[in-house]
ModelCIF file with pLDDT and N, C-alpha, C, O atoms, coordinates in Angstrom:
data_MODEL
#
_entry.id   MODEL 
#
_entity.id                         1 
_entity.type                       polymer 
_entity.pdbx_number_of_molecules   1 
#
_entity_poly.entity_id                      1 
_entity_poly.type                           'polypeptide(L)' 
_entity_poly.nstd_linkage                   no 
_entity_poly.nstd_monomer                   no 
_entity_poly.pdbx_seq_one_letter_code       
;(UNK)(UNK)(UNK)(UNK)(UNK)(UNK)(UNK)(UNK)(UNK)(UNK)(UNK)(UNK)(UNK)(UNK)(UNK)(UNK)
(UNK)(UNK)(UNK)(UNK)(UNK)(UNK)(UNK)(UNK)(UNK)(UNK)(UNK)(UNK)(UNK)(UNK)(UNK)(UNK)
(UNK)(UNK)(UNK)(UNK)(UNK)(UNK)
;
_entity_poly.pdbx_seq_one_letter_code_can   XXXXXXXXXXXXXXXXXXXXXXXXXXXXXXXXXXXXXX 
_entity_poly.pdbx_strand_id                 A 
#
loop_
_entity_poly_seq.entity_id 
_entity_poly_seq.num 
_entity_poly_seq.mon_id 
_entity_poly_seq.hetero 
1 1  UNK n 
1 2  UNK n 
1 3  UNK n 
1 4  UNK n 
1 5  UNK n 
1 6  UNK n 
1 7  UNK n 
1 8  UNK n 
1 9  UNK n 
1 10 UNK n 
1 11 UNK n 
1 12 UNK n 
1 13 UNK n 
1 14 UNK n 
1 15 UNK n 
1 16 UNK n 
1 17 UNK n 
1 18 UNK n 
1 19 UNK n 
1 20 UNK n 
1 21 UNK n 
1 22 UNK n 
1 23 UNK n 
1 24 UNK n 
1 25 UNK n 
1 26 UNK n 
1 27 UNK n 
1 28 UNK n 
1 29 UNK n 
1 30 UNK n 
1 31 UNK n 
1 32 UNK n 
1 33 UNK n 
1 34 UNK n 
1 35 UNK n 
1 36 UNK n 
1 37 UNK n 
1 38 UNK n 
#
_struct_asym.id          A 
_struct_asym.entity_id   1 
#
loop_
_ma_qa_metric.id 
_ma_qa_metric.mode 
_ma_qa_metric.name 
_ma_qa_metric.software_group_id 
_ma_qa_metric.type 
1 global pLDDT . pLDDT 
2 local  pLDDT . pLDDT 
#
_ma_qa_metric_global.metric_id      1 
_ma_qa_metric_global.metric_value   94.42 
_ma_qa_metric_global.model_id       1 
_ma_qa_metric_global.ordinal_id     1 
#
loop_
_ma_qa_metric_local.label_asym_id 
_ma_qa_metric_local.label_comp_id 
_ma_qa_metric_local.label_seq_id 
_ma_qa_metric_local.metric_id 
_ma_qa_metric_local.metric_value 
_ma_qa_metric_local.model_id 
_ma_qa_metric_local.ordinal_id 
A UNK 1  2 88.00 1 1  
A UNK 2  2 94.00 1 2  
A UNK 3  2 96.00 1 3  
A UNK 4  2 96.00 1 4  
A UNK 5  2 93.00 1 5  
A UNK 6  2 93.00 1 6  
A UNK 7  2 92.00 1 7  
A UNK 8  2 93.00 1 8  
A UNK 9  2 95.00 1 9  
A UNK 10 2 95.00 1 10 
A UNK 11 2 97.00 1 11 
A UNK 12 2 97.00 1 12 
A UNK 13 2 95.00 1 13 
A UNK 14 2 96.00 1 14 
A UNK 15 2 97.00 1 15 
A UNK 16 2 96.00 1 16 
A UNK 17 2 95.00 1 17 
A UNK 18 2 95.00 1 18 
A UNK 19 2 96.00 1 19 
A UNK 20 2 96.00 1 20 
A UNK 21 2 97.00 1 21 
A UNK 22 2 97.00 1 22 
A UNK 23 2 97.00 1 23 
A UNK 24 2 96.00 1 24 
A UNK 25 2 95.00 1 25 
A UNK 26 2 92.00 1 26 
A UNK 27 2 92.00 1 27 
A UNK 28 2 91.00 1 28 
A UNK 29 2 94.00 1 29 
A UNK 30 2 94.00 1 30 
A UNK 31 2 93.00 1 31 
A UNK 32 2 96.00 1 32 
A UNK 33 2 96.00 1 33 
A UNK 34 2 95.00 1 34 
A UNK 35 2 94.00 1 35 
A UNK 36 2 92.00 1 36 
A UNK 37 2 90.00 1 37 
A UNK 38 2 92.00 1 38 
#
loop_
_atom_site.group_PDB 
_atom_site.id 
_atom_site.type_symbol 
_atom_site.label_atom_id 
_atom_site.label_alt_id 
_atom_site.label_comp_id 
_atom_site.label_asym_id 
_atom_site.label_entity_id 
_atom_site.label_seq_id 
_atom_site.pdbx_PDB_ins_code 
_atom_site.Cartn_x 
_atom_site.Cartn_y 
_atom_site.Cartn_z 
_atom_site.occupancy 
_atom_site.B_iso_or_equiv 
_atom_site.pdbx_formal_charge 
_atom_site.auth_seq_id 
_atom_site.auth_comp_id 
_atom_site.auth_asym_id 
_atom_site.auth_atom_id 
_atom_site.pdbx_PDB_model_num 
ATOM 1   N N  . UNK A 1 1  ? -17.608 7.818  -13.163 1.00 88.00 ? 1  UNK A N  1 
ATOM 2   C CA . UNK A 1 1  ? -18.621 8.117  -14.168 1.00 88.00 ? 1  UNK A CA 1 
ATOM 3   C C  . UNK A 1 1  ? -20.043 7.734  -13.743 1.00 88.00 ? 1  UNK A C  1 
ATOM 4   O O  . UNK A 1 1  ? -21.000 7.890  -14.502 1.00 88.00 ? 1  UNK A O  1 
ATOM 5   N N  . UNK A 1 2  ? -20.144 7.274  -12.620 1.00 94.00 ? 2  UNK A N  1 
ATOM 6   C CA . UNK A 1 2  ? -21.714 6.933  -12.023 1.00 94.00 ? 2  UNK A CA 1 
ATOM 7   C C  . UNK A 1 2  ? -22.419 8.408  -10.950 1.00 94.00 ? 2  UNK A C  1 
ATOM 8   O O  . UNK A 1 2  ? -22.146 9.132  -9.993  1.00 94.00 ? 2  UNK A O  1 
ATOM 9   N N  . UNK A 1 3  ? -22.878 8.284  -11.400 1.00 96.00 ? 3  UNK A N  1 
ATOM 10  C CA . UNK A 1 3  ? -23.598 10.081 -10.716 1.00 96.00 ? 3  UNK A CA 1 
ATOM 11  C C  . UNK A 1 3  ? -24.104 9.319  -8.929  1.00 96.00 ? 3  UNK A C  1 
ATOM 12  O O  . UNK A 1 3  ? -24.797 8.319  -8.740  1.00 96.00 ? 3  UNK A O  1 
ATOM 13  N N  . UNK A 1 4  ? -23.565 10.079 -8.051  1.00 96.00 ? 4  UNK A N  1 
ATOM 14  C CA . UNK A 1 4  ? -23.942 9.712  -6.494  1.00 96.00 ? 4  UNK A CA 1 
ATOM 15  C C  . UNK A 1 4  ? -24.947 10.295 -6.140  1.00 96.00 ? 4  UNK A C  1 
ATOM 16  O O  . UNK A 1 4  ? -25.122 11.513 -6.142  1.00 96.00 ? 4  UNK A O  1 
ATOM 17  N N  . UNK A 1 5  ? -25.505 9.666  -5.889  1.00 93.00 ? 5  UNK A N  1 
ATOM 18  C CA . UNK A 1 5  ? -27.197 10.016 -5.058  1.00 93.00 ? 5  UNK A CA 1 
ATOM 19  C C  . UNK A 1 5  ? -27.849 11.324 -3.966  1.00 93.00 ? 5  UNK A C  1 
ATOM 20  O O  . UNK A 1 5  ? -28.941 11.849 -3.747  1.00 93.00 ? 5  UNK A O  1 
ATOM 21  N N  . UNK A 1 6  ? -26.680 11.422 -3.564  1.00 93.00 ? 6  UNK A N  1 
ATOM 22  C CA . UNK A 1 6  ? -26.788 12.660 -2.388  1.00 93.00 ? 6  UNK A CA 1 
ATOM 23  C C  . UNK A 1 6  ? -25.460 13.824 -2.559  1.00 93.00 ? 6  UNK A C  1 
ATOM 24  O O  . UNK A 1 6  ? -24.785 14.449 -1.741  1.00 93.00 ? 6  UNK A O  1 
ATOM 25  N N  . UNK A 1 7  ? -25.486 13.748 -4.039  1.00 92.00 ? 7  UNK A N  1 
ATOM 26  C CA . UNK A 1 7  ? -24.661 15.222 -4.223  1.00 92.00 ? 7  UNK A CA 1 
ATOM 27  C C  . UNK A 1 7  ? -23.880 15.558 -3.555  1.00 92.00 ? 7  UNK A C  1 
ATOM 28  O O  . UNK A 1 7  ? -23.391 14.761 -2.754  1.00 92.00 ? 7  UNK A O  1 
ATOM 29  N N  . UNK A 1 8  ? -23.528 16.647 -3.611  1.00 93.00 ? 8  UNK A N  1 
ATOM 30  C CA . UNK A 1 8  ? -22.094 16.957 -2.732  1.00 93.00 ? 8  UNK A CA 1 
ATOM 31  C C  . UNK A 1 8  ? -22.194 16.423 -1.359  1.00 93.00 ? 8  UNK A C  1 
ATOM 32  O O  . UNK A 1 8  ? -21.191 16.293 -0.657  1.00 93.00 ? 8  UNK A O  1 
ATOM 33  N N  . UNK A 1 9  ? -23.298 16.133 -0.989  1.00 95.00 ? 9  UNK A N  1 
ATOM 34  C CA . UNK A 1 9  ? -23.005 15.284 0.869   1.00 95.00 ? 9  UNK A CA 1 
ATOM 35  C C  . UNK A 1 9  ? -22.294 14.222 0.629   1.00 95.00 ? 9  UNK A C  1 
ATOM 36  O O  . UNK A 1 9  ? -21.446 13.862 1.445   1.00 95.00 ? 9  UNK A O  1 
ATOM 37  N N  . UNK A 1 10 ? -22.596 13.298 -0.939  1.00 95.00 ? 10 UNK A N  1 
ATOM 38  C CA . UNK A 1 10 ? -21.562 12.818 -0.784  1.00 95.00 ? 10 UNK A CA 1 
ATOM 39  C C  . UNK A 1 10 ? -20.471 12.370 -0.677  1.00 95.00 ? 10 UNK A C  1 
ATOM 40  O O  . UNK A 1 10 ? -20.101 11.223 -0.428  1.00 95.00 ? 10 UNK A O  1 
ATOM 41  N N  . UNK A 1 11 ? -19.725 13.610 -0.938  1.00 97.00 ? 11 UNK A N  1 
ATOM 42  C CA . UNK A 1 11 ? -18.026 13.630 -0.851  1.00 97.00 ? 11 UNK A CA 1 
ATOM 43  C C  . UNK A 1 11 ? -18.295 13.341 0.882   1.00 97.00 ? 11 UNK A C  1 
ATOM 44  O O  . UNK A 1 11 ? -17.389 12.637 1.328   1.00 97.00 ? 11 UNK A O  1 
ATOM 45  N N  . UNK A 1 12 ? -19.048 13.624 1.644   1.00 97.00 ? 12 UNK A N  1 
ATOM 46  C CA . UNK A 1 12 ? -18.550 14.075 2.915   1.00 97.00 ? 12 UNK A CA 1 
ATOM 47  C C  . UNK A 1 12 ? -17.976 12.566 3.399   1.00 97.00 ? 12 UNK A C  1 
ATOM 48  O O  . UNK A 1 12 ? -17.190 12.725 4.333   1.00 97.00 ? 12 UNK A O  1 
ATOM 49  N N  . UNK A 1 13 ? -18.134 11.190 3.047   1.00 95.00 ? 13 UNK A N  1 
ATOM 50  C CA . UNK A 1 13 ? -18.179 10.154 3.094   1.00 95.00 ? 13 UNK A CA 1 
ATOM 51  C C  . UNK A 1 13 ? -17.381 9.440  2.301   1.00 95.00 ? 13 UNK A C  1 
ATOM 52  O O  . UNK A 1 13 ? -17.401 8.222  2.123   1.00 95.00 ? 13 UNK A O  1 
ATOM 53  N N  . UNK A 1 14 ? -16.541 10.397 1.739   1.00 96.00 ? 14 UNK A N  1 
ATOM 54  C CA . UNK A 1 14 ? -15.485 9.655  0.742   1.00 96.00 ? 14 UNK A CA 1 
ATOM 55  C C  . UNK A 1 14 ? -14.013 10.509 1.365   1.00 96.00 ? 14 UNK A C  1 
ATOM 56  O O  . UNK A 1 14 ? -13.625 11.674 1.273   1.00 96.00 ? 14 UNK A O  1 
ATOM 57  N N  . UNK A 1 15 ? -13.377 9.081  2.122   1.00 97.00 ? 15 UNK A N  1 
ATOM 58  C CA . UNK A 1 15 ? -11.834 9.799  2.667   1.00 97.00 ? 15 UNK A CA 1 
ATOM 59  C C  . UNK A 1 15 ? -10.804 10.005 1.657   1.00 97.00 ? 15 UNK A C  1 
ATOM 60  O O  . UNK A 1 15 ? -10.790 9.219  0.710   1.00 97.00 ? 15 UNK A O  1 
ATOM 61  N N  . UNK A 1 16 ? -9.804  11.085 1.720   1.00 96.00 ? 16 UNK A N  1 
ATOM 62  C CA . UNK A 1 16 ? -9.002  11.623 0.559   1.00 96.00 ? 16 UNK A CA 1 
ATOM 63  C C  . UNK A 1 16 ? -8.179  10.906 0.316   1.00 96.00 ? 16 UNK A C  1 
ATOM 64  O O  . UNK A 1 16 ? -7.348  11.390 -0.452  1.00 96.00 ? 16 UNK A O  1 
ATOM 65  N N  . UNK A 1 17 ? -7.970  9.786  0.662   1.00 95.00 ? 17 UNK A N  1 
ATOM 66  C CA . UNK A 1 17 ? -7.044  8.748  0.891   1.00 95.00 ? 17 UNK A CA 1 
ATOM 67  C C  . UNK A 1 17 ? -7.230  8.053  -0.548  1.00 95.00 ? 17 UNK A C  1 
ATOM 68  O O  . UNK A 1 17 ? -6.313  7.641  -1.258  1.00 95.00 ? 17 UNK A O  1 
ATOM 69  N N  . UNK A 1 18 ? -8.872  8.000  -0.888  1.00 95.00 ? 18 UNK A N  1 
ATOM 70  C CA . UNK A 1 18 ? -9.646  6.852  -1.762  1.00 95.00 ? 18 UNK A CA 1 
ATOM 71  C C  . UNK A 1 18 ? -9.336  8.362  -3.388  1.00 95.00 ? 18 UNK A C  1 
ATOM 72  O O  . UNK A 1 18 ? -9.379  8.117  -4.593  1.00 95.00 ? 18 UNK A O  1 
ATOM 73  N N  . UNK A 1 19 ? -9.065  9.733  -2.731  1.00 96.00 ? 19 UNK A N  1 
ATOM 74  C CA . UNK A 1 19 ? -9.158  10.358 -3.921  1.00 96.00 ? 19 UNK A CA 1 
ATOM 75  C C  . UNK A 1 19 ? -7.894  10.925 -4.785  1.00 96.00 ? 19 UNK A C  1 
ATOM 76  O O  . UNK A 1 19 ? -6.997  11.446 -4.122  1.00 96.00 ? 19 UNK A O  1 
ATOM 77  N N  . UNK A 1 20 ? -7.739  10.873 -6.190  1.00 96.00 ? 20 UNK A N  1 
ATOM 78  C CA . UNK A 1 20 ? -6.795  11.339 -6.754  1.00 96.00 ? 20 UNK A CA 1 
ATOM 79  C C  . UNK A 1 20 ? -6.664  12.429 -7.041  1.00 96.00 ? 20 UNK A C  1 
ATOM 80  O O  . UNK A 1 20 ? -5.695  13.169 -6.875  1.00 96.00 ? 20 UNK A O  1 
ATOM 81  N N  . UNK A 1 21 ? -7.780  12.642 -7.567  1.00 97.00 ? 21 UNK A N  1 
ATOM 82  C CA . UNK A 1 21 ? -8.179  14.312 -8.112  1.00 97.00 ? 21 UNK A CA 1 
ATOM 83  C C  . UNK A 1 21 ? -9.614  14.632 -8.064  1.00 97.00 ? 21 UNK A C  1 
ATOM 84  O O  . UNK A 1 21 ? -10.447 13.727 -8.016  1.00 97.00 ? 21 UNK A O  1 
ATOM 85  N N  . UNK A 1 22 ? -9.895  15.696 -8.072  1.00 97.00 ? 22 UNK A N  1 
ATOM 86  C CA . UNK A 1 22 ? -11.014 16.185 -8.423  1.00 97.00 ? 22 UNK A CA 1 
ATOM 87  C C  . UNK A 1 22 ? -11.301 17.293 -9.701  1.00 97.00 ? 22 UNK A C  1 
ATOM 88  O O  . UNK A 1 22 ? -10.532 18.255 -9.686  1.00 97.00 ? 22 UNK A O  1 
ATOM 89  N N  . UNK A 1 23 ? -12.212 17.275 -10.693 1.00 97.00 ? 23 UNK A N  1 
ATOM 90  C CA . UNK A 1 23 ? -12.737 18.097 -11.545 1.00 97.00 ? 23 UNK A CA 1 
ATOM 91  C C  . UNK A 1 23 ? -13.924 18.610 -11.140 1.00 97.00 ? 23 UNK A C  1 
ATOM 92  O O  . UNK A 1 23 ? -14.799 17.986 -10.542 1.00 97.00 ? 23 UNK A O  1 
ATOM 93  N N  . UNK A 1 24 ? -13.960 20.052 -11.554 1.00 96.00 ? 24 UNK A N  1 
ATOM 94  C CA . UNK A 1 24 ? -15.260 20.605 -11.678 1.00 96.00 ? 24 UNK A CA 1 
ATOM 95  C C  . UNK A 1 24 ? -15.410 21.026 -12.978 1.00 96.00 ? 24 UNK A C  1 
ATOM 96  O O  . UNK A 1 24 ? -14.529 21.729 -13.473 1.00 96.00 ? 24 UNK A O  1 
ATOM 97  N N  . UNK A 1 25 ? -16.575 20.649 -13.738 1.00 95.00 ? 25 UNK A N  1 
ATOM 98  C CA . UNK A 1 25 ? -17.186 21.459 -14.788 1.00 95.00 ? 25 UNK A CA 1 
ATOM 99  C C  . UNK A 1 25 ? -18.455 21.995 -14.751 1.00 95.00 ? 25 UNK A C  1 
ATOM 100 O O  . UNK A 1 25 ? -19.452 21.406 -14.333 1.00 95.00 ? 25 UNK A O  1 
ATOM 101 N N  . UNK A 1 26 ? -18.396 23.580 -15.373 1.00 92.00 ? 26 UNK A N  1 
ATOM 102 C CA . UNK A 1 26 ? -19.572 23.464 -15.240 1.00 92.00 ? 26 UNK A CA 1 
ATOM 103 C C  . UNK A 1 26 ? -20.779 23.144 -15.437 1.00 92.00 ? 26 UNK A C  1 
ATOM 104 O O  . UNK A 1 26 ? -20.925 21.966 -15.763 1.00 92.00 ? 26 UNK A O  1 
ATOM 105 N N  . UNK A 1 27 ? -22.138 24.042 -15.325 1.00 92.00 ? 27 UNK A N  1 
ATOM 106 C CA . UNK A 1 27 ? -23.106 23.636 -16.119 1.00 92.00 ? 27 UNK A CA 1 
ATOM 107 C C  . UNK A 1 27 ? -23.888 23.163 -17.309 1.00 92.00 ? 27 UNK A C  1 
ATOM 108 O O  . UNK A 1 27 ? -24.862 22.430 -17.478 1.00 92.00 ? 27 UNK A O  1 
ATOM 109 N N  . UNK A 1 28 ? -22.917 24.013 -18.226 1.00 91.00 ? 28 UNK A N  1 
ATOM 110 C CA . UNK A 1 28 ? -23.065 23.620 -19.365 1.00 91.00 ? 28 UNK A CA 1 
ATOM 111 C C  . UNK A 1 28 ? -22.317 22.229 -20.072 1.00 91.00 ? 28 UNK A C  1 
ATOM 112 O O  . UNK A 1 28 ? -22.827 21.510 -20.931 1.00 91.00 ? 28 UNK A O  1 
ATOM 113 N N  . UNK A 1 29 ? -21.102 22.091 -19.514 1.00 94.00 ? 29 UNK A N  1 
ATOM 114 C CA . UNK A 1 29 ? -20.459 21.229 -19.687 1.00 94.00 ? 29 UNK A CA 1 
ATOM 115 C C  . UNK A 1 29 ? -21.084 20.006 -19.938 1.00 94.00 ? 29 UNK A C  1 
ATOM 116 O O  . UNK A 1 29 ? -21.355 19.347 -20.941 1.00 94.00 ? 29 UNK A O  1 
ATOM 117 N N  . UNK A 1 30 ? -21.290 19.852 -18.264 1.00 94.00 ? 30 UNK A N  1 
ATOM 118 C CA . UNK A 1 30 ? -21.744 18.692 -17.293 1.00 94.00 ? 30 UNK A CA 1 
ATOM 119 C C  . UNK A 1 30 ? -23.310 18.160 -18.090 1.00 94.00 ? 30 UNK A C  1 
ATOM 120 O O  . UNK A 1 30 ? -23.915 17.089 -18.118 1.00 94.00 ? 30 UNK A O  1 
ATOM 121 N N  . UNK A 1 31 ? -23.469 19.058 -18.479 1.00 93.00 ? 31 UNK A N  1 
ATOM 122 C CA . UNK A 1 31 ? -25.331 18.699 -19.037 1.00 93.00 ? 31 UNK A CA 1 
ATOM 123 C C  . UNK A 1 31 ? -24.974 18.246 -20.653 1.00 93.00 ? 31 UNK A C  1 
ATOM 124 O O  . UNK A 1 31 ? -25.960 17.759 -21.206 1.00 93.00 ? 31 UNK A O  1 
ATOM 125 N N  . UNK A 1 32 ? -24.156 18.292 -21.226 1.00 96.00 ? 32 UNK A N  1 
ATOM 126 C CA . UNK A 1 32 ? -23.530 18.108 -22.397 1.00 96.00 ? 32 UNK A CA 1 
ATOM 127 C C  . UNK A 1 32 ? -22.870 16.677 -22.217 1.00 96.00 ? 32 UNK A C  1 
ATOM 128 O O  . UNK A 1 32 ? -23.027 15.963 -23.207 1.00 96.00 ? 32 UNK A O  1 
ATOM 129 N N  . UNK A 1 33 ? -22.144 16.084 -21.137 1.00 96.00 ? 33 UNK A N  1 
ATOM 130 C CA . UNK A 1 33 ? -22.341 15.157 -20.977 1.00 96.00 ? 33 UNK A CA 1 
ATOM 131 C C  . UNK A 1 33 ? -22.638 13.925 -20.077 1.00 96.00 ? 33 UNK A C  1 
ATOM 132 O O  . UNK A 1 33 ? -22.300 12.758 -20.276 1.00 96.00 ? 33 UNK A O  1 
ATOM 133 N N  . UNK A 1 34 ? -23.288 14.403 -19.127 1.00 95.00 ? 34 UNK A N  1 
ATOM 134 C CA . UNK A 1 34 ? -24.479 13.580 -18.648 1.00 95.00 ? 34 UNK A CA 1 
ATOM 135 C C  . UNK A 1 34 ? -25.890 13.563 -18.862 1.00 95.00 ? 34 UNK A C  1 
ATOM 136 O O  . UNK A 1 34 ? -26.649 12.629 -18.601 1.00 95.00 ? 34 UNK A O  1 
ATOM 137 N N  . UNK A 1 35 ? -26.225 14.834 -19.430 1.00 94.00 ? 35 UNK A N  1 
ATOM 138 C CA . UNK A 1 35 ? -27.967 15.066 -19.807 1.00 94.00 ? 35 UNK A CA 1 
ATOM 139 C C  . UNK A 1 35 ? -28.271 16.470 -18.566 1.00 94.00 ? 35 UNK A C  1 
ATOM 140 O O  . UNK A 1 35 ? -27.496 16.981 -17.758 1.00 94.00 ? 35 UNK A O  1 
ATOM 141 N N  . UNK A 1 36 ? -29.740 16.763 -18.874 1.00 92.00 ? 36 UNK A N  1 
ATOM 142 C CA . UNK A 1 36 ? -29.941 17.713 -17.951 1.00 92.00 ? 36 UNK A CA 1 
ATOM 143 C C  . UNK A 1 36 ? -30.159 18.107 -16.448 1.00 92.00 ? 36 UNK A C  1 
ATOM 144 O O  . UNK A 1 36 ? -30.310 19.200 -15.902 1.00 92.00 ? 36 UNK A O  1 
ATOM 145 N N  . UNK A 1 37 ? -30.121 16.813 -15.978 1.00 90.00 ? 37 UNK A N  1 
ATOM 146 C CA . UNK A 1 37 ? -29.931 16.555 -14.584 1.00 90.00 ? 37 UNK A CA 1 
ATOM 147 C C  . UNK A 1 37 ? -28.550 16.979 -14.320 1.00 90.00 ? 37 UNK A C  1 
ATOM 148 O O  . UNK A 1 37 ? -28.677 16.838 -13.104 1.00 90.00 ? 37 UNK A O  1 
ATOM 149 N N  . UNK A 1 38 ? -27.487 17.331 -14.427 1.00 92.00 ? 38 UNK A N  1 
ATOM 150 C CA . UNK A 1 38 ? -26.456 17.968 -14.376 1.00 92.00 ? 38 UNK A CA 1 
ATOM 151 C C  . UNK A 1 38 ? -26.220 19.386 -14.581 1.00 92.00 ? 38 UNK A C  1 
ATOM 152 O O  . UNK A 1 38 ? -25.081 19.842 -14.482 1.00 92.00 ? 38 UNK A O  1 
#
């Protein structure tokens, strides 16, 4: 729930090992609940 600094570069730095899942929502979603920076 903490927003990463360098956007999708930074998955490039996160091994799949550390990941369970991934979600995508979209735009509207995402701005609904994080604000409009999303």
């Amino acid at each position: 729930n903490q927003k990463l600094p360098d956007g999708a570069d930074a998955l490039r730095n996160l091994p799949v090992q550390d990941v369970a899942e991934l979600q995508y929502l979209d735009g509207r979603t995402a701005a609904m609940r994080w604000g409009p920076e999303a």
